[in-house]
N, C-alpha and C. Protein backbone atom coordinates (compact mmCIF):
# COMPACT_ATOMS: atom_id res chain seq x y z
N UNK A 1 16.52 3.96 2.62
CA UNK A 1 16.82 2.77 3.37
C UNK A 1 17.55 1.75 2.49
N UNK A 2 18.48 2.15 1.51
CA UNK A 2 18.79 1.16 1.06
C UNK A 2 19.70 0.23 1.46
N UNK A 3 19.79 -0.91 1.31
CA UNK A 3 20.84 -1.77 1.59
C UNK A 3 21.90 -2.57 1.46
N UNK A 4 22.99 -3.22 2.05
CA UNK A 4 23.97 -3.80 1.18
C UNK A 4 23.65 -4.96 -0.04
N UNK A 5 22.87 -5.51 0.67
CA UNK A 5 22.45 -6.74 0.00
C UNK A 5 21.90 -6.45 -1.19
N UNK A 6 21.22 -4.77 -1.96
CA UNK A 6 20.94 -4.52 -2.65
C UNK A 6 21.96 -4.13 -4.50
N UNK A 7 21.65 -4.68 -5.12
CA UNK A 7 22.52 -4.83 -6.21
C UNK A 7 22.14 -2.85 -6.63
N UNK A 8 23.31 -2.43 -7.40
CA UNK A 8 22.72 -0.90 -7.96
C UNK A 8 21.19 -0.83 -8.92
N UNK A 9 20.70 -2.14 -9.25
CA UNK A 9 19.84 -2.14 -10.72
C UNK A 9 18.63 -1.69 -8.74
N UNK A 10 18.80 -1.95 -8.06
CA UNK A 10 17.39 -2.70 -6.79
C UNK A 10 17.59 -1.06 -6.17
N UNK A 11 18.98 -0.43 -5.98
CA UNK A 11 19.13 0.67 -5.91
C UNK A 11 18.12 1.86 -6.46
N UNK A 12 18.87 1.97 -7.39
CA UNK A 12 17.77 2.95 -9.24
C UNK A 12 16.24 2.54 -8.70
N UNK A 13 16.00 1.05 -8.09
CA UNK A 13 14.30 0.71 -7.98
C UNK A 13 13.94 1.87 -7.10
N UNK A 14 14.86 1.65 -6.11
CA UNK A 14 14.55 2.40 -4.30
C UNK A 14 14.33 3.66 -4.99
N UNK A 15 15.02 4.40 -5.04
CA UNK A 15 14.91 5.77 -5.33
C UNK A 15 13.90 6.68 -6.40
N UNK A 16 13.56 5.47 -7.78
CA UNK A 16 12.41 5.96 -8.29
C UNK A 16 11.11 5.66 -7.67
N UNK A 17 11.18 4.38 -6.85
CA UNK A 17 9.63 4.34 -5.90
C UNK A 17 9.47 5.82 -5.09
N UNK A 18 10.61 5.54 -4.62
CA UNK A 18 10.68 6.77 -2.84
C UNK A 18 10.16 7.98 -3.58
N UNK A 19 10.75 8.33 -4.73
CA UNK A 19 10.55 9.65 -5.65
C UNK A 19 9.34 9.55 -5.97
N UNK A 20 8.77 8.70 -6.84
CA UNK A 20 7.34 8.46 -6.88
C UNK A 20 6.19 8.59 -5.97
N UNK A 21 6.78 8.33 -4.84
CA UNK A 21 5.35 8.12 -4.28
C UNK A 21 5.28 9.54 -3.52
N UNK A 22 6.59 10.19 -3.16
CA UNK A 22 6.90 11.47 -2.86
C UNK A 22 5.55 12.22 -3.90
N UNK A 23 6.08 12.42 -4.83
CA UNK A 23 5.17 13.33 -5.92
C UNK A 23 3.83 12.92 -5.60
N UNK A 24 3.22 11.46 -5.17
CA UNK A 24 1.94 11.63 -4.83
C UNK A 24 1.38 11.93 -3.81
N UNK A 25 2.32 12.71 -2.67
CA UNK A 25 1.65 13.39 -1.16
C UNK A 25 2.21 12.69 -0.57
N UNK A 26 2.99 11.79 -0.14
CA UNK A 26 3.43 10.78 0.82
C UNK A 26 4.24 10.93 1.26
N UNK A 27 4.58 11.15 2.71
CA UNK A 27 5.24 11.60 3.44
C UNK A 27 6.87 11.15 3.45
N UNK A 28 7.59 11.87 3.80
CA UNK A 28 9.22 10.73 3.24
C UNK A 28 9.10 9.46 3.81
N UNK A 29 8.69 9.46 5.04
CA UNK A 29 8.82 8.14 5.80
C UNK A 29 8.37 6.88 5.05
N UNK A 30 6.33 7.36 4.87
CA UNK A 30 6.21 6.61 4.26
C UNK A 30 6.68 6.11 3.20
N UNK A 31 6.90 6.75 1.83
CA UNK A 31 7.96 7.03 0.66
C UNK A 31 8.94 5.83 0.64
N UNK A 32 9.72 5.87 2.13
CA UNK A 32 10.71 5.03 2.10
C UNK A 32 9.95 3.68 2.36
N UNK A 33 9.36 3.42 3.41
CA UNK A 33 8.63 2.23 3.59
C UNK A 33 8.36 1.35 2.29
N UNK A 34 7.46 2.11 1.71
CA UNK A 34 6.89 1.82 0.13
C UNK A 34 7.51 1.08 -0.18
N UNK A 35 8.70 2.05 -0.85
CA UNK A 35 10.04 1.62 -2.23
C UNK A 35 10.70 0.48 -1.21
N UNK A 36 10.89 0.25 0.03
CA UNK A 36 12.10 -0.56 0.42
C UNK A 36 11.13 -2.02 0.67
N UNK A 37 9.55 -1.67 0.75
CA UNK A 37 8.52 -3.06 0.80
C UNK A 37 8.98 -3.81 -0.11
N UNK A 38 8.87 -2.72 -1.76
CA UNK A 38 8.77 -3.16 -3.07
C UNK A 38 9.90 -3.77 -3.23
N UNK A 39 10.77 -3.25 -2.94
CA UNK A 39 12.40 -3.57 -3.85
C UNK A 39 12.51 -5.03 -3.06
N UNK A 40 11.96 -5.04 -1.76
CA UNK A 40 12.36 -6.15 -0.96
C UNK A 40 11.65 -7.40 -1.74
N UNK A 41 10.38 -6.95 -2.08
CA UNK A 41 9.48 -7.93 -2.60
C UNK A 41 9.91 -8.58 -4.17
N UNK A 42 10.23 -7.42 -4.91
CA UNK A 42 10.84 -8.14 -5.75
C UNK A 42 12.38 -8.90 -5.79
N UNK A 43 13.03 -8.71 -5.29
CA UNK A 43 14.42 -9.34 -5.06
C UNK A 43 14.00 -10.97 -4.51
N UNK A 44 12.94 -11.00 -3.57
CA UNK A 44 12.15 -12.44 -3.08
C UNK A 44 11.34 -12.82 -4.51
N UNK A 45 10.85 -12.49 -5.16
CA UNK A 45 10.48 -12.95 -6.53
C UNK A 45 11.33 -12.97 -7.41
N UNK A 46 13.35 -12.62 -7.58
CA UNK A 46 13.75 -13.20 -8.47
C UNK A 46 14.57 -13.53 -7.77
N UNK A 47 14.65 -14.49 -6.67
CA UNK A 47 15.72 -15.09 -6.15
C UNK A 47 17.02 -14.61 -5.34
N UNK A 48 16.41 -12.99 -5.46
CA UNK A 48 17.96 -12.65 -4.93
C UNK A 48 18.32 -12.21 -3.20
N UNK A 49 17.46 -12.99 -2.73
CA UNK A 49 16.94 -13.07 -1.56
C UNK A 49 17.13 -14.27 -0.60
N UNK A 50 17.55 -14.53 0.90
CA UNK A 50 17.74 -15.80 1.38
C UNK A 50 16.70 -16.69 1.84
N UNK A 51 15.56 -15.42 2.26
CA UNK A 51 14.02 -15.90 2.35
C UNK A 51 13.33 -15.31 2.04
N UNK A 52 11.94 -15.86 1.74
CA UNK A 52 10.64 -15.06 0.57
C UNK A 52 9.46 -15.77 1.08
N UNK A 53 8.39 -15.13 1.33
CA UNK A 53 7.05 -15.79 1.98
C UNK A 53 6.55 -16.05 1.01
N UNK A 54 5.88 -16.77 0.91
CA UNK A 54 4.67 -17.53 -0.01
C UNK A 54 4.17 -16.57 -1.07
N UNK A 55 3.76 -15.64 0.15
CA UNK A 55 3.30 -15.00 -1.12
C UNK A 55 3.72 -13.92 -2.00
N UNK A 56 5.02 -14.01 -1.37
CA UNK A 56 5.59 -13.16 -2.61
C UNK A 56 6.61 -13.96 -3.66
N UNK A 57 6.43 -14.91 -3.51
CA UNK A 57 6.68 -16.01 -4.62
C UNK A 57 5.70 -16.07 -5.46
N UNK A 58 3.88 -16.45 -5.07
CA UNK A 58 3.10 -16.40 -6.19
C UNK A 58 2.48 -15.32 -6.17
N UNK A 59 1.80 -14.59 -5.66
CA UNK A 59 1.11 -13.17 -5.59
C UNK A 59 1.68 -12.50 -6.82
N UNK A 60 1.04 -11.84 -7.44
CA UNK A 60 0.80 -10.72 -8.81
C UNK A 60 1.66 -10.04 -8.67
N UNK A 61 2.85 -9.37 -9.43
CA UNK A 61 4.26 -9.18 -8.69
C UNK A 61 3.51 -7.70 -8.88
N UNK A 62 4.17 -7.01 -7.83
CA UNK A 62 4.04 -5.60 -7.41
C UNK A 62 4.01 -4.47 -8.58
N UNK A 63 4.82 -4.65 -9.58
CA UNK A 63 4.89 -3.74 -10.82
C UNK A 63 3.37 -3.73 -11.31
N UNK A 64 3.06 -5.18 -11.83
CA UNK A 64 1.92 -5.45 -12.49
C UNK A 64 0.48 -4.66 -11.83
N UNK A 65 0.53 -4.97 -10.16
CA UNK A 65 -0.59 -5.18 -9.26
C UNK A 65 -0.73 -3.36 -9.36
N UNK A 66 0.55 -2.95 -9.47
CA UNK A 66 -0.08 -0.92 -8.89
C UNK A 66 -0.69 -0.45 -7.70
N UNK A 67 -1.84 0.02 -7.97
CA UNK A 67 -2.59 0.50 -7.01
C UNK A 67 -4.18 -0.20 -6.68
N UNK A 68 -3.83 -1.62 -7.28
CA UNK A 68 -5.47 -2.46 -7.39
C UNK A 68 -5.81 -2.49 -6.03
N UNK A 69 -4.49 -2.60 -4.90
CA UNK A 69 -5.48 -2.75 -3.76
C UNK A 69 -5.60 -2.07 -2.80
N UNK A 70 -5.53 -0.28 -3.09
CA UNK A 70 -5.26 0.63 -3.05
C UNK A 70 -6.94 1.06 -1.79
N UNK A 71 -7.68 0.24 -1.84
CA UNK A 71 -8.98 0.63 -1.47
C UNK A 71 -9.56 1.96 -2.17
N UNK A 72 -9.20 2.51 -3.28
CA UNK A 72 -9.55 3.68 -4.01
C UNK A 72 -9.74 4.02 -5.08
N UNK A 73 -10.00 2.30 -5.17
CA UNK A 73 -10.35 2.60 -6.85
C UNK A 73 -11.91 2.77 -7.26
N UNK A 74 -12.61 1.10 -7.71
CA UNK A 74 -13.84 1.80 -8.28
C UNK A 74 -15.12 1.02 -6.93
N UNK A 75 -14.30 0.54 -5.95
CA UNK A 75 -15.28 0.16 -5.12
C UNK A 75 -15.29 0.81 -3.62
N UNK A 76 -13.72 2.00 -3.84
CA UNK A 76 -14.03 2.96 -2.77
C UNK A 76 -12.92 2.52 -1.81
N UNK A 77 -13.67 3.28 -0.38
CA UNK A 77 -12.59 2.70 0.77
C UNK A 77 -13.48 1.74 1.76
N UNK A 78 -12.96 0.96 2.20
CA UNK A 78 -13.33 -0.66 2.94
C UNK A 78 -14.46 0.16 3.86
N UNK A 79 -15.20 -0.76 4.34
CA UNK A 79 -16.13 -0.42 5.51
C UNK A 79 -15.32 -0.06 6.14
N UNK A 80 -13.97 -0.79 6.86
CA UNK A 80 -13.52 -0.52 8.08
C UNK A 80 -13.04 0.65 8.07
N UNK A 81 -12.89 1.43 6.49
CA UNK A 81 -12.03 2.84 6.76
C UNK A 81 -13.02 3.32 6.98
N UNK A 82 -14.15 3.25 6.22
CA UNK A 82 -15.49 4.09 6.70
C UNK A 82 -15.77 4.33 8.08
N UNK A 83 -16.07 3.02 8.56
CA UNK A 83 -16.35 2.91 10.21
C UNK A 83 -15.44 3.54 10.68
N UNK A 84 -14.03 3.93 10.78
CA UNK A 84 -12.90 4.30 11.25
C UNK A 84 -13.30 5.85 11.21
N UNK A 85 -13.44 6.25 9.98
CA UNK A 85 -13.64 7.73 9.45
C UNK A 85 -15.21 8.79 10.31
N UNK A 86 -16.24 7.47 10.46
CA UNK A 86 -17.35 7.74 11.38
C UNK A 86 -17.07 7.95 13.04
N UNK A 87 -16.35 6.97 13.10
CA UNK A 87 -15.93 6.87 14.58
C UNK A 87 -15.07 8.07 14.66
N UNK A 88 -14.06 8.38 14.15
CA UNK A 88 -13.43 9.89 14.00
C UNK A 88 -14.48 10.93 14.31
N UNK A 89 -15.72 11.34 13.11
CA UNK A 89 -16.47 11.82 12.90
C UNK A 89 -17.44 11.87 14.39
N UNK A 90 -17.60 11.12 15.21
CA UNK A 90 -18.49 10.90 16.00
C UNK A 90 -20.01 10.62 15.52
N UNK A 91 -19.64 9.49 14.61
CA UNK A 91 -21.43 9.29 13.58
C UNK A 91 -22.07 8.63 15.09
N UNK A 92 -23.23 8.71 15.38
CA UNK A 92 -24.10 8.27 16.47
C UNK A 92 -24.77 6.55 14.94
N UNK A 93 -24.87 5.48 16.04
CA UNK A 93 -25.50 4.84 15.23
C UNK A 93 -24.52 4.39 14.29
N UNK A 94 -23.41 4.11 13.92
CA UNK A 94 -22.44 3.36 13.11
C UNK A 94 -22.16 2.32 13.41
N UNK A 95 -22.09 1.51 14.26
CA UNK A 95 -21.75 -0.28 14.26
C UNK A 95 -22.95 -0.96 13.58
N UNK A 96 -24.16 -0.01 13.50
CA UNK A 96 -25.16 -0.94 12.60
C UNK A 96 -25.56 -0.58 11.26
N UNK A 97 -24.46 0.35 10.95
CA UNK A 97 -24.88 0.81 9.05
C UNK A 97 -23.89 -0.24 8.28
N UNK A 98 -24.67 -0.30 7.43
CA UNK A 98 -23.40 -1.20 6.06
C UNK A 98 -22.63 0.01 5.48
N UNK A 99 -22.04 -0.63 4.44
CA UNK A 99 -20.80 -0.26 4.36
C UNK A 99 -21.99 1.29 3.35
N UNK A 100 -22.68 1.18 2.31
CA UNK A 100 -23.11 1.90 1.50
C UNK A 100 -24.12 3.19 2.66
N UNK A 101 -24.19 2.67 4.10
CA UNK A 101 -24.64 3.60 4.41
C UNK A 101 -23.60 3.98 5.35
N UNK A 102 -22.46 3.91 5.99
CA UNK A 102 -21.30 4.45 6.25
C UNK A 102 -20.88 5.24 5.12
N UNK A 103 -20.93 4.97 3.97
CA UNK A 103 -20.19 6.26 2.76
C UNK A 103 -21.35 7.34 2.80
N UNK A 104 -22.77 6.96 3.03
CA UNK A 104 -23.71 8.47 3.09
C UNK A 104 -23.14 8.67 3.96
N UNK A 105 -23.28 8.94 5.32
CA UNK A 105 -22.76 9.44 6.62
C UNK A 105 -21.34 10.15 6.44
N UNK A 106 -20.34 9.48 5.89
CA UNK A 106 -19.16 10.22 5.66
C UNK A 106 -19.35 11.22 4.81
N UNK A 107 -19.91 10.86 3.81
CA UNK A 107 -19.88 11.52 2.58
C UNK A 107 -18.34 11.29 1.48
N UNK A 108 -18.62 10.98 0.10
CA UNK A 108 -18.04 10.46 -0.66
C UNK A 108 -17.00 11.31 -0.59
């Protein structure tokens, strides 16, 4: 998805995200989504952009941040994926477990 407005350095970005996230299971679509979020996000954090939301002016710029809010790191995936993953599952009794007893029920 790249675009005009994109300089070649924002280019080289697109294509090692898209490639990247490729190698980690991710579908092309998504892939593209990703890299064209990122590249967008940073171009609004160095100005090279006509508008930029708030928070991608101060927010932890995307290089730095990685995969912190990835829901998969050391505190897991959110209740709501849980609940989501139960409700899939057909767990009987899930709108009233917490989140630590939605991960028994799923299983880790």
């Amino acid at each position: 998805m790249p675009q005009e407005a994109w300089n070649d350095k924002r280019e080289r970005q697109y294509e090692h995200i898209k490639d990247s996230a490729k190698k980690r299971g991710e579908p092309t679509d998504t892939a593209k989504r990703i890299a064209s979020a990122t590249v967008n996000k940073e171009r609004a954090r160095h100005g090279e952009s006509k508008t930029a939301s708030q928070t991608s002016l101060t927010d932890v710029s995307s290089g730095h941040r990685g995969g912190k809010r990835s829901h998969q790191g050391a505190q897991g995936r959110t209740k709501e994926q849980l609940y989501a993953e139960a409700k899939r599952r057909n767990i009987k009794g899930r709108s009233s477990m917490s989140k630590a007893q939605l991960e028994h029920a799923v299983g880790k």
